[in-house]
Protein backbone atom coordinates (compact mmCIF):
# COMPACT_ATOMS: atom_id res chain seq x y z
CA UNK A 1 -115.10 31.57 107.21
CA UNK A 2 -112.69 30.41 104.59
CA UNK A 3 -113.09 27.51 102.63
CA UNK A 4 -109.90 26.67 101.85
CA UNK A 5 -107.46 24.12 103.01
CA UNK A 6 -105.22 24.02 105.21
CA UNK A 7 -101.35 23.19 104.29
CA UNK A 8 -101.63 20.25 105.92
CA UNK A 9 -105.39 19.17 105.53
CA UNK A 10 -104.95 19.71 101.58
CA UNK A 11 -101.63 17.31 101.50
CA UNK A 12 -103.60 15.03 103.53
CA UNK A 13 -106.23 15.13 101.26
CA UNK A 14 -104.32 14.69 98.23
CA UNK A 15 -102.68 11.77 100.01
CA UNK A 16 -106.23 9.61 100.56
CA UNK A 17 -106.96 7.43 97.94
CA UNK A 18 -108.93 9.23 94.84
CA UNK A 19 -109.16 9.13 91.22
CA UNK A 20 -106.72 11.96 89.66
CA UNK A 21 -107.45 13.87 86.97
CA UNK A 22 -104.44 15.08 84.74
CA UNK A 23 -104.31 17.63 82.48
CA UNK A 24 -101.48 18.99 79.98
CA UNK A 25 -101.48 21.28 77.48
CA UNK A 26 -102.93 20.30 74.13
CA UNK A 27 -100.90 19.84 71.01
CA UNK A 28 -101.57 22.35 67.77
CA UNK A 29 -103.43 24.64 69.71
CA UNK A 30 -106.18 22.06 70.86
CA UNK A 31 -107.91 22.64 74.11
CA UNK A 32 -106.00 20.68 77.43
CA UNK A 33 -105.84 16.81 77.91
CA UNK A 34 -107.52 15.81 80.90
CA UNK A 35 -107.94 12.27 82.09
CA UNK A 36 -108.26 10.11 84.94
CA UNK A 37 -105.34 8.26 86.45
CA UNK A 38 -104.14 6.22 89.44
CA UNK A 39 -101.31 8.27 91.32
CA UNK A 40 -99.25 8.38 94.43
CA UNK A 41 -98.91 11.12 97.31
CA UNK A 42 -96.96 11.71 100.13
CA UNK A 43 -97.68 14.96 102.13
CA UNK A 44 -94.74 17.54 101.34
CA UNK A 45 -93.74 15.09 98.72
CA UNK A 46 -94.38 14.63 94.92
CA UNK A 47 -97.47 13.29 92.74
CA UNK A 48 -96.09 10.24 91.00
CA UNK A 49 -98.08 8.10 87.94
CA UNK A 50 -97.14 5.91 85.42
CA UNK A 51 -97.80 6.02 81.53
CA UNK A 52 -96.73 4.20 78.71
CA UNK A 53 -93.40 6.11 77.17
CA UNK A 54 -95.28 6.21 73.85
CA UNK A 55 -98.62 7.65 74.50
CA UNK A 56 -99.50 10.67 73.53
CA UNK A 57 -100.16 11.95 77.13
CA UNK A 58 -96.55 10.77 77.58
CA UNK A 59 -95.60 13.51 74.52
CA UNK A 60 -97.67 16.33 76.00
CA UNK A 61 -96.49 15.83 79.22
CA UNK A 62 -92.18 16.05 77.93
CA UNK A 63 -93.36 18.94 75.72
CA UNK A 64 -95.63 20.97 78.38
CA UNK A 65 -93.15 20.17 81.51
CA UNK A 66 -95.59 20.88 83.54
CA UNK A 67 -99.27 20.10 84.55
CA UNK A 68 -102.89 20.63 86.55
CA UNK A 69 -103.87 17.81 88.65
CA UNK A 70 -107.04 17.69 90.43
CA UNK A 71 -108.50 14.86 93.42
CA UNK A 72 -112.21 15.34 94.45
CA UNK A 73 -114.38 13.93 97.13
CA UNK A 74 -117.70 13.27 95.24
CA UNK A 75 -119.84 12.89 98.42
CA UNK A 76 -121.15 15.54 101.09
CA UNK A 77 -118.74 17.38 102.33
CA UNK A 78 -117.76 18.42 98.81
CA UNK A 79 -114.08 19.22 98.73
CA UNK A 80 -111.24 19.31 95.95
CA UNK A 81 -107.40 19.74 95.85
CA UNK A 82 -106.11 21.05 92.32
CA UNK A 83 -102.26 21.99 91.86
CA UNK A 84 -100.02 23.08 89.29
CA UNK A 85 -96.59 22.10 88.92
CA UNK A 86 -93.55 21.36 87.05
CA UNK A 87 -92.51 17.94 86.20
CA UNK A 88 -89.17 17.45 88.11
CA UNK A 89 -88.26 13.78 86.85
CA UNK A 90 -89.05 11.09 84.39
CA UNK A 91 -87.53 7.23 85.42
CA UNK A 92 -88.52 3.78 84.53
CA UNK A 93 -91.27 2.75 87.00
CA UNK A 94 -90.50 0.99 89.68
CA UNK A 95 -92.64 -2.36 89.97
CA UNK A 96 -92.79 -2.26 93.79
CA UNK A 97 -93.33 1.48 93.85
CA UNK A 98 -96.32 1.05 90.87
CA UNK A 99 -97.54 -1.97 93.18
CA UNK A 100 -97.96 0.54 96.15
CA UNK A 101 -100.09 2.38 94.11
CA UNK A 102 -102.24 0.17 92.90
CA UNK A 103 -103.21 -1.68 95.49
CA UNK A 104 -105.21 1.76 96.75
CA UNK A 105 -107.40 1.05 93.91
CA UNK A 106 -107.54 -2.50 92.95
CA UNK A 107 -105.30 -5.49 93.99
CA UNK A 108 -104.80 -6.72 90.24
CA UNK A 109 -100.70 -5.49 90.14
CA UNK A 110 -99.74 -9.27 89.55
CA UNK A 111 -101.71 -9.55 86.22
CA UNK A 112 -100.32 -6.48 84.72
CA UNK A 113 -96.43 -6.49 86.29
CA UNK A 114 -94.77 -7.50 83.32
CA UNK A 115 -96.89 -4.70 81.66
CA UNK A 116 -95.69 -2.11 84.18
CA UNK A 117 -91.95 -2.34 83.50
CA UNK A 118 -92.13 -0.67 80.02
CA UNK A 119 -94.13 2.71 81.79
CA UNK A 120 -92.03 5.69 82.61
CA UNK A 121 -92.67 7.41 86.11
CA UNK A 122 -93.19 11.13 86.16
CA UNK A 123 -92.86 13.11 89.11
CA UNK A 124 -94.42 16.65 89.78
CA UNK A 125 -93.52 19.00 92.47
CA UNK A 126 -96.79 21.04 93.19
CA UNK A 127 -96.37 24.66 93.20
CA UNK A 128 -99.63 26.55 92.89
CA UNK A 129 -102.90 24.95 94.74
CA UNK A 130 -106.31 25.33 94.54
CA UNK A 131 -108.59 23.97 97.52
CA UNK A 132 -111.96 23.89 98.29
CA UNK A 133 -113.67 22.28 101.31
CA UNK A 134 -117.57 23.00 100.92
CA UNK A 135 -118.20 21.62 104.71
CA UNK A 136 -116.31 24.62 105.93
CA UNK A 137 -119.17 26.60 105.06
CA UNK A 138 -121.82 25.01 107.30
CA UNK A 139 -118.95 24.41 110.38
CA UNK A 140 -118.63 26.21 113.49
């Protein structure tokens, strides 16, 4: 039996609420960024975060224009959703957008609004995916 995902069971997956982990090309030949971020998801749709415009993930990110993204389930059935893609859009984040996203993790949007309107957006279409649902294994 196949352990990977579905089209739809991966989408879905990537849509439930999880810690992302980004990663972009390192500068001067230095080995990928990776790091954990807050994102939003809608099946058939595109991965959207928020960064400060002058962070250095923000400068990897314009001079890649593309990156990996991976969501895991840390808990039995093990399962993961990692995709590739290029980034199709950069705007000034959207407070009630940002607000939708944060209140999957945390409901602490009001103390940091003011904050939130000098991020960018950044919006990647996935192309290539890599799933994995270890409970697949032991099913039917």
């Amino acid at each position: 039996m196949s352990t990977r995902m579905t089209t739809a069971e991966r989408e879905s997956f990537l849509a439930e609420t999880h810690i992302g982990v980004l990663s972009v090309a390192g500068a001067d030949g230095r080995a990928p960024m990776a790091v954990p971020i807050w994102y939003g998801y809608r099946p058939g749709g595109e991965i959207t975060f928020a960064t400060s415009p002058g962070s250095v993930k923000m400068a990897l990110i314009r001079e890649a224009g593309q990156i990996g993204f991976t969501v895991q389930q840390e808990a039995m059935p093990y399962k993961y959703v990692s995709v590739e893609g290029p980034v199709v859009g950069y705007e000034p984040t959207d407070a009630d957008e940002y607000r939708q996203w944060s209140m999957r993790y945390l409901r602490f949007f009001d103390a940091i609004k003011d904050f939130v309107r000098t991020m960018v957006t950044v919006r990647v279409r996935p192309e290539r995916w890599r799933t994995y649902d270890f409970g697949k294994e032991f099913s039917g």
